[in-house]
PDB file of N, CA and C in Angstrom:
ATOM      1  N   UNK A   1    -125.395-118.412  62.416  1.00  0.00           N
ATOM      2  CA  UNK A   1    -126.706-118.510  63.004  1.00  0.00           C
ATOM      3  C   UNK A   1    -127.742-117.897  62.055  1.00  0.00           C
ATOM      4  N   UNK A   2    -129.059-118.345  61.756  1.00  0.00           N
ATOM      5  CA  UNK A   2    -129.754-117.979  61.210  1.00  0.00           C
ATOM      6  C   UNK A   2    -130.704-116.524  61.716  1.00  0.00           C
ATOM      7  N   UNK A   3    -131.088-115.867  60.416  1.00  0.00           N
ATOM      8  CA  UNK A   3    -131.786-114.593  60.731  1.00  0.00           C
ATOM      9  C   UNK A   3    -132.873-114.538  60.591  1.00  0.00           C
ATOM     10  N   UNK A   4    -134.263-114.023  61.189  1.00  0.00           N
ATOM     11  CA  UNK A   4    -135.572-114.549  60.950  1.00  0.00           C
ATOM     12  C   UNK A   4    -136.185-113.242  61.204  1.00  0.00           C
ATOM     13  N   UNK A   5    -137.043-113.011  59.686  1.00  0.00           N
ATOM     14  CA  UNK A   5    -137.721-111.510  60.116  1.00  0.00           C
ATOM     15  C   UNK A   5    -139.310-112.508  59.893  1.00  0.00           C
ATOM     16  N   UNK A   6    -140.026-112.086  60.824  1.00  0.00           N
ATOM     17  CA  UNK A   6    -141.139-112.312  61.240  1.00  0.00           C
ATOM     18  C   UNK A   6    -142.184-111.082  60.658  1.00  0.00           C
ATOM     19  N   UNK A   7    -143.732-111.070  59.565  1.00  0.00           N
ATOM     20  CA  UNK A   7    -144.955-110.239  59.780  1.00  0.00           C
ATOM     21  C   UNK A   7    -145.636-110.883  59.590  1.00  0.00           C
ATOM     22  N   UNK A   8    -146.210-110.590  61.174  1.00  0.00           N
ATOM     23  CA  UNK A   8    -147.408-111.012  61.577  1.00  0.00           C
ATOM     24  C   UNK A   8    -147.105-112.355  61.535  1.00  0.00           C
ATOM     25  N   UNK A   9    -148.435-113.257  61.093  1.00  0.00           N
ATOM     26  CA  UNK A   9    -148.592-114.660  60.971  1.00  0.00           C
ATOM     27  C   UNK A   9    -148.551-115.072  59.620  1.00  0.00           C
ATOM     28  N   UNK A  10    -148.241-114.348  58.520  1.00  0.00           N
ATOM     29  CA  UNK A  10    -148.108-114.303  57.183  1.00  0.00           C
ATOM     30  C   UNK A  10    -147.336-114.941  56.356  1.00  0.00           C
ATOM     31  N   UNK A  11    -145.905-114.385  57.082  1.00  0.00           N
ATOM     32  CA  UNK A  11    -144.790-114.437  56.466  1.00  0.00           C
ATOM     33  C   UNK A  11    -143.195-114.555  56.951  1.00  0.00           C
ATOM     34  N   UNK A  12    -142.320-115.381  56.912  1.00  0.00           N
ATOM     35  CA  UNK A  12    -141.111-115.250  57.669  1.00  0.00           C
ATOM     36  C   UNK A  12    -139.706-115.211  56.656  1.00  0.00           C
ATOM     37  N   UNK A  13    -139.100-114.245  56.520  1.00  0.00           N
ATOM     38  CA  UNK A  13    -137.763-114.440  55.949  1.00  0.00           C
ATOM     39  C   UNK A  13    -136.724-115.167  56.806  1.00  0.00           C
ATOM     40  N   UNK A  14    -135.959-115.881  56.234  1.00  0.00           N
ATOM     41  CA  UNK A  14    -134.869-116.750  57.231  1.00  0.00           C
ATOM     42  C   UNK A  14    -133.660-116.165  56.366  1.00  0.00           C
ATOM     43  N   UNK A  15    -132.579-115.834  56.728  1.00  0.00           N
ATOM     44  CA  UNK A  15    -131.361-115.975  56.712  1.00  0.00           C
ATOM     45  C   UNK A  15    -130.725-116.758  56.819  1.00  0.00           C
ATOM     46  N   UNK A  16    -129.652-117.673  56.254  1.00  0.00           N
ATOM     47  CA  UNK A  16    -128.381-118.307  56.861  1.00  0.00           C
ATOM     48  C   UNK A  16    -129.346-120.141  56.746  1.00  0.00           C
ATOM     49  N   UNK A  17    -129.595-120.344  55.204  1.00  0.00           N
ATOM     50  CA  UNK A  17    -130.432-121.469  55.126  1.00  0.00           C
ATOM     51  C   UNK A  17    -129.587-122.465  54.444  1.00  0.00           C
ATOM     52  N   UNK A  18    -129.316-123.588  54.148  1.00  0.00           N
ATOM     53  CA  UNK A  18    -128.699-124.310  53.701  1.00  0.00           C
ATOM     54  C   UNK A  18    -129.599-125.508  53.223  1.00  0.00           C
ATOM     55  N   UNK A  19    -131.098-125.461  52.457  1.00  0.00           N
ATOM     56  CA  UNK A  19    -131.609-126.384  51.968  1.00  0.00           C
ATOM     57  C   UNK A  19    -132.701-126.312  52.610  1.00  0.00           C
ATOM     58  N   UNK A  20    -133.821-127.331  51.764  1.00  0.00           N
ATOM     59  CA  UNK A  20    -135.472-127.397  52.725  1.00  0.00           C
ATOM     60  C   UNK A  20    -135.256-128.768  52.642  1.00  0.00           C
ATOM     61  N   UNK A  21    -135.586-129.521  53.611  1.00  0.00           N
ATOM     62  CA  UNK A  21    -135.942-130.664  54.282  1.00  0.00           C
ATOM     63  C   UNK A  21    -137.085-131.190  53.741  1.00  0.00           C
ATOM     64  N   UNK A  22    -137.979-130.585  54.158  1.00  0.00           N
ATOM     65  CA  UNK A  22    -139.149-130.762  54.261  1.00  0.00           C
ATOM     66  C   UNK A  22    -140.188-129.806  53.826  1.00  0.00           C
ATOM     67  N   UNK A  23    -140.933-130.073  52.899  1.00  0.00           N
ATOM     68  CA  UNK A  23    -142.330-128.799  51.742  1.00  0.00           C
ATOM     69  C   UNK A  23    -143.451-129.249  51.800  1.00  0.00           C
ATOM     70  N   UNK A  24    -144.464-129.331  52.364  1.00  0.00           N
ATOM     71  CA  UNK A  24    -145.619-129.031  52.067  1.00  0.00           C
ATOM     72  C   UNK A  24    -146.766-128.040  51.969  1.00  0.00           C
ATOM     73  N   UNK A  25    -147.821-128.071  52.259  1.00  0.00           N
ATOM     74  CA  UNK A  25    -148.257-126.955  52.185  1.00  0.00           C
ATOM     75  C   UNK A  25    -148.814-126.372  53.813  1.00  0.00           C
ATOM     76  N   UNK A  26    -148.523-127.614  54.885  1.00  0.00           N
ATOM     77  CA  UNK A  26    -148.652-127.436  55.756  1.00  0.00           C
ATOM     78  C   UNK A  26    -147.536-127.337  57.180  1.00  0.00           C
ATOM     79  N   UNK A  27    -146.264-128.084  56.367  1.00  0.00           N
ATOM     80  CA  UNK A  27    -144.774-127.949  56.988  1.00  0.00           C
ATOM     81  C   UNK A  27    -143.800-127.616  56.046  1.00  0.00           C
ATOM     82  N   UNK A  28    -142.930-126.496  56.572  1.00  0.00           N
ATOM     83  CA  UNK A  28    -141.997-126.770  56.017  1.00  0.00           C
ATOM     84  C   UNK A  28    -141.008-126.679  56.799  1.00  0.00           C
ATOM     85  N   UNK A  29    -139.879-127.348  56.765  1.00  0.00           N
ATOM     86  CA  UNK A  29    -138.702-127.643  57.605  1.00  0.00           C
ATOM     87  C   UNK A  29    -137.125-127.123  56.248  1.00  0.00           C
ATOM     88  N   UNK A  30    -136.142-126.502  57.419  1.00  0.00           N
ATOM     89  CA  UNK A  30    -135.058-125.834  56.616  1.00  0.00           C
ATOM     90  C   UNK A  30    -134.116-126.131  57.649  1.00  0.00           C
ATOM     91  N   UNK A  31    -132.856-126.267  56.800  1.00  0.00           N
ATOM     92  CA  UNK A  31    -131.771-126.520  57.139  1.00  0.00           C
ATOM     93  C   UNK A  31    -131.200-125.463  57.451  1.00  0.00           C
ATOM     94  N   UNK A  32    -131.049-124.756  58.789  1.00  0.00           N
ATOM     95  CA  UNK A  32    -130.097-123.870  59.136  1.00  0.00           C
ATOM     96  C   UNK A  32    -128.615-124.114  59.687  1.00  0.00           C
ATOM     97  N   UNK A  33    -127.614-125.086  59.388  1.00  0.00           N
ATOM     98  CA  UNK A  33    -126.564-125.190  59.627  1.00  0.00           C
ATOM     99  C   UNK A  33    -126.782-126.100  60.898  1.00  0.00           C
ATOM    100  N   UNK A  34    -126.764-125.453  61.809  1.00  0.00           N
ATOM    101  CA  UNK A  34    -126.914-126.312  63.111  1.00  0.00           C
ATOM    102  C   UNK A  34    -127.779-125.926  64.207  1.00  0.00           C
ATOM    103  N   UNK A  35    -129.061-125.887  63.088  1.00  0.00           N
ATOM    104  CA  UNK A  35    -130.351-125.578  63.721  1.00  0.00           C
ATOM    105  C   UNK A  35    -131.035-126.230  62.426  1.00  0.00           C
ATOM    106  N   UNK A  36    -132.428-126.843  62.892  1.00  0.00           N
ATOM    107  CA  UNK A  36    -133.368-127.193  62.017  1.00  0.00           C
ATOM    108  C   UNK A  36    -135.117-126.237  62.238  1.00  0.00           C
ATOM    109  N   UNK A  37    -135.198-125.526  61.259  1.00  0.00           N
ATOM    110  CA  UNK A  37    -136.379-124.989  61.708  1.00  0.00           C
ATOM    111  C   UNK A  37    -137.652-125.107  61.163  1.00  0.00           C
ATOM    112  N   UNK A  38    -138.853-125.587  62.010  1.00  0.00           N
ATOM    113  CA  UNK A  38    -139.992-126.258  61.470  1.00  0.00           C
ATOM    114  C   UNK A  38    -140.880-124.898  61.697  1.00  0.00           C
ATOM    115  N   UNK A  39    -141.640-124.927  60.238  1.00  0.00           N
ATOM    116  CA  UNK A  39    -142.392-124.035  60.437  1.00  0.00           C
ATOM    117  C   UNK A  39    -144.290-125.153  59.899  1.00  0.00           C
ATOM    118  N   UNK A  40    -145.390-124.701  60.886  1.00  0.00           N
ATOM    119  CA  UNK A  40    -146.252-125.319  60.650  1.00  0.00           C
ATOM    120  C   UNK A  40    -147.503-124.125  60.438  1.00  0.00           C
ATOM    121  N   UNK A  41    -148.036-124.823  59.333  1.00  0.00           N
ATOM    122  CA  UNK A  41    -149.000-123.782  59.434  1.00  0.00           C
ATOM    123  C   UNK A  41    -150.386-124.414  58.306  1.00  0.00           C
ATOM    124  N   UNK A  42    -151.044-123.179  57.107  1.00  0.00           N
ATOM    125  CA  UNK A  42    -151.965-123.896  56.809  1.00  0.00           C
ATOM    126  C   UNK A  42    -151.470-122.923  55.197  1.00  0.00           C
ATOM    127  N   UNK A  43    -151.605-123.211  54.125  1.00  0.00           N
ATOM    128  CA  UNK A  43    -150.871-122.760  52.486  1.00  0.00           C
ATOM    129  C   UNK A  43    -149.786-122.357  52.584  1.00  0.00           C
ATOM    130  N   UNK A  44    -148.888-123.230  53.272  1.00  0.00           N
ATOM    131  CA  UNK A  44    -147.773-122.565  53.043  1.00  0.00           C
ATOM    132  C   UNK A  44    -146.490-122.423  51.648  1.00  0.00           C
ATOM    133  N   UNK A  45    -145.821-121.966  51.457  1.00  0.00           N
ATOM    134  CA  UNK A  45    -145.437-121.676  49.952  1.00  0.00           C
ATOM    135  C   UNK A  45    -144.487-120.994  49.919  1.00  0.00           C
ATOM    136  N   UNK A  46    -142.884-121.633  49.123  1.00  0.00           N
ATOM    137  CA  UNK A  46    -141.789-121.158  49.941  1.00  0.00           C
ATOM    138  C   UNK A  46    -140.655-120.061  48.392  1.00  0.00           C
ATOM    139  N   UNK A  47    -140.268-119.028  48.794  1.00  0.00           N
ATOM    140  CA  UNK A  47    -140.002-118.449  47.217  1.00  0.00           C
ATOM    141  C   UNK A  47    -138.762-118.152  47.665  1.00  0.00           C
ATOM    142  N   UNK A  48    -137.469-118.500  46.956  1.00  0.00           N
ATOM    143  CA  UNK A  48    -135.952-118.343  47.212  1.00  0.00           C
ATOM    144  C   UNK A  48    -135.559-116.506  46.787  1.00  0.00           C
ATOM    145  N   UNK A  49    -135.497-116.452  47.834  1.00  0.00           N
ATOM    146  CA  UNK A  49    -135.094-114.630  47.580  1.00  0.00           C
ATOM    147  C   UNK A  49    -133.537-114.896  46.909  1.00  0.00           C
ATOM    148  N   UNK A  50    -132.862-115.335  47.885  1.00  0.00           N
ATOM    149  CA  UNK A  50    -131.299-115.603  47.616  1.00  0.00           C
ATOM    150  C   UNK A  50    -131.254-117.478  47.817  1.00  0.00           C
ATOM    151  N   UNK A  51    -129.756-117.535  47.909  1.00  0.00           N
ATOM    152  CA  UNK A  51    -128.860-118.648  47.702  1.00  0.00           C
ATOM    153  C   UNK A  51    -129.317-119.240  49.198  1.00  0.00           C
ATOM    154  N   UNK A  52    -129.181-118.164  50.185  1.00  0.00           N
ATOM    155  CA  UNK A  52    -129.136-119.010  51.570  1.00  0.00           C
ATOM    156  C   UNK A  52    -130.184-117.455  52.201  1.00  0.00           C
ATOM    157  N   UNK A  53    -131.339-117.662  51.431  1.00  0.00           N
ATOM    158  CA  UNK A  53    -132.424-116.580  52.138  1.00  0.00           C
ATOM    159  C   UNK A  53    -133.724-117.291  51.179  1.00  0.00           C
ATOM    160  N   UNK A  54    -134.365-117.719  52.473  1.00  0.00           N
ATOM    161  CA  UNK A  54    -135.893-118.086  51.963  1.00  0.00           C
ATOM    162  C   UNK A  54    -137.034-117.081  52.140  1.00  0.00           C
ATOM    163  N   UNK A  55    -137.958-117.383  51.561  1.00  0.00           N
ATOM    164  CA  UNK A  55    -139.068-116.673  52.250  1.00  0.00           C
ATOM    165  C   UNK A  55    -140.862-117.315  52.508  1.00  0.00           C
ATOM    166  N   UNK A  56    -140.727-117.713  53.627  1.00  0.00           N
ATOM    167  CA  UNK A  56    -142.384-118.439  53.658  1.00  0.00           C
ATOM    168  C   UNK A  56    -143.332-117.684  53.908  1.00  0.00           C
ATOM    169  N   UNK A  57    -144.646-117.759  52.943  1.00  0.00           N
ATOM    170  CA  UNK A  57    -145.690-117.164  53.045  1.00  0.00           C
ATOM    171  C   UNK A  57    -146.801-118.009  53.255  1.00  0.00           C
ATOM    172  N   UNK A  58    -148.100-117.627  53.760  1.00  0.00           N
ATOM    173  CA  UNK A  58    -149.166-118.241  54.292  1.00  0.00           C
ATOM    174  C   UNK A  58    -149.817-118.144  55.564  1.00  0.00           C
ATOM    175  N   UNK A  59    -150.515-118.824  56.016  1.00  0.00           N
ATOM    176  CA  UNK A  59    -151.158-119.156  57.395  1.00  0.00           C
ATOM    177  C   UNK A  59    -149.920-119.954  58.695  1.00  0.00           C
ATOM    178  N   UNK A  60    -149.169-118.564  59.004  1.00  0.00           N
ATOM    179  CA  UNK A  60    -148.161-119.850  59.658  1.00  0.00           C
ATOM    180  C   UNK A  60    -148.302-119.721  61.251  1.00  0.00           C
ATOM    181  N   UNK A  61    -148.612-121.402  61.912  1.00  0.00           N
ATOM    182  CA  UNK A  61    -149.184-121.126  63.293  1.00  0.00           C
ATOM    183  C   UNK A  61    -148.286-121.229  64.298  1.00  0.00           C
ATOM    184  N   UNK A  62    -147.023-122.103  63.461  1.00  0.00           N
ATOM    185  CA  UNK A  62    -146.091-121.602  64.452  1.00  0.00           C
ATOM    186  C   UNK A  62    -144.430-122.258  64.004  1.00  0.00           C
ATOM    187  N   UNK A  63    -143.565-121.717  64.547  1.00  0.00           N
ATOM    188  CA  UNK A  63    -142.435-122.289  64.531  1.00  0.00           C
ATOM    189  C   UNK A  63    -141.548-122.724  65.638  1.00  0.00           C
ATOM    190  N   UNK A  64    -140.554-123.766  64.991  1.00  0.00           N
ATOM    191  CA  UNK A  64    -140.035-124.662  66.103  1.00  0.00           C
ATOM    192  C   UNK A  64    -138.813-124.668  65.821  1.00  0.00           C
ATOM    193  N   UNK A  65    -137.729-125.083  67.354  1.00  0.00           N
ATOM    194  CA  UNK A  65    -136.749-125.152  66.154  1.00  0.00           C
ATOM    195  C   UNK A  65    -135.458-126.572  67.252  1.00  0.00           C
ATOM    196  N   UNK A  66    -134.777-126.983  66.153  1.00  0.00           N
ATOM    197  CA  UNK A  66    -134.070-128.256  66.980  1.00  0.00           C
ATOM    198  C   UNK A  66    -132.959-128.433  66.240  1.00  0.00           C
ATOM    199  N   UNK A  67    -132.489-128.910  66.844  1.00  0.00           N
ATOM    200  CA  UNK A  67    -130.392-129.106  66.947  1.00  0.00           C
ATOM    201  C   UNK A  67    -130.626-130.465  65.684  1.00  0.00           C
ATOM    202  N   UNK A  68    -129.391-130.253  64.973  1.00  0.00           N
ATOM    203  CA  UNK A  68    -129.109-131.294  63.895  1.00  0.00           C
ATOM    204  C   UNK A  68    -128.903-132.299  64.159  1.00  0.00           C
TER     205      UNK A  68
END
């Protein structure tokens, strides 16, 4: 299962990622195994901490999340 540290509206670390789907600067979508998680927002901009640890920064307004 994926791990998600949340500050503020800024920024979200995910844990337990297996690929990005989807990059722009206003979505980005990640492959969490058997979860898909959409994050929407406004500059968003994604920097690989680790192998299976992302980290999104920007204006993010919200996140979603749905079965594979």
């Amino acid at each position: 299962m994926p791990h998600i540290s949340v500050n503020s509206n800024i920024e979200a670390v995910i844990d337990g990622c297996f690929g990005v789907i989807e990059y722009s600067d206003s979505v980005v979508r990640i492959n969490c195994k058997t979860l898909i998680l959409k994050i929407d927002g406004d500059d968003l901009s994604i920097k690989t901490v680790s192998e299976q640890q992302y980290k999104v920064s920007g204006n993010i307004f919200s996140m979603e999340f749905s079965s594979c």
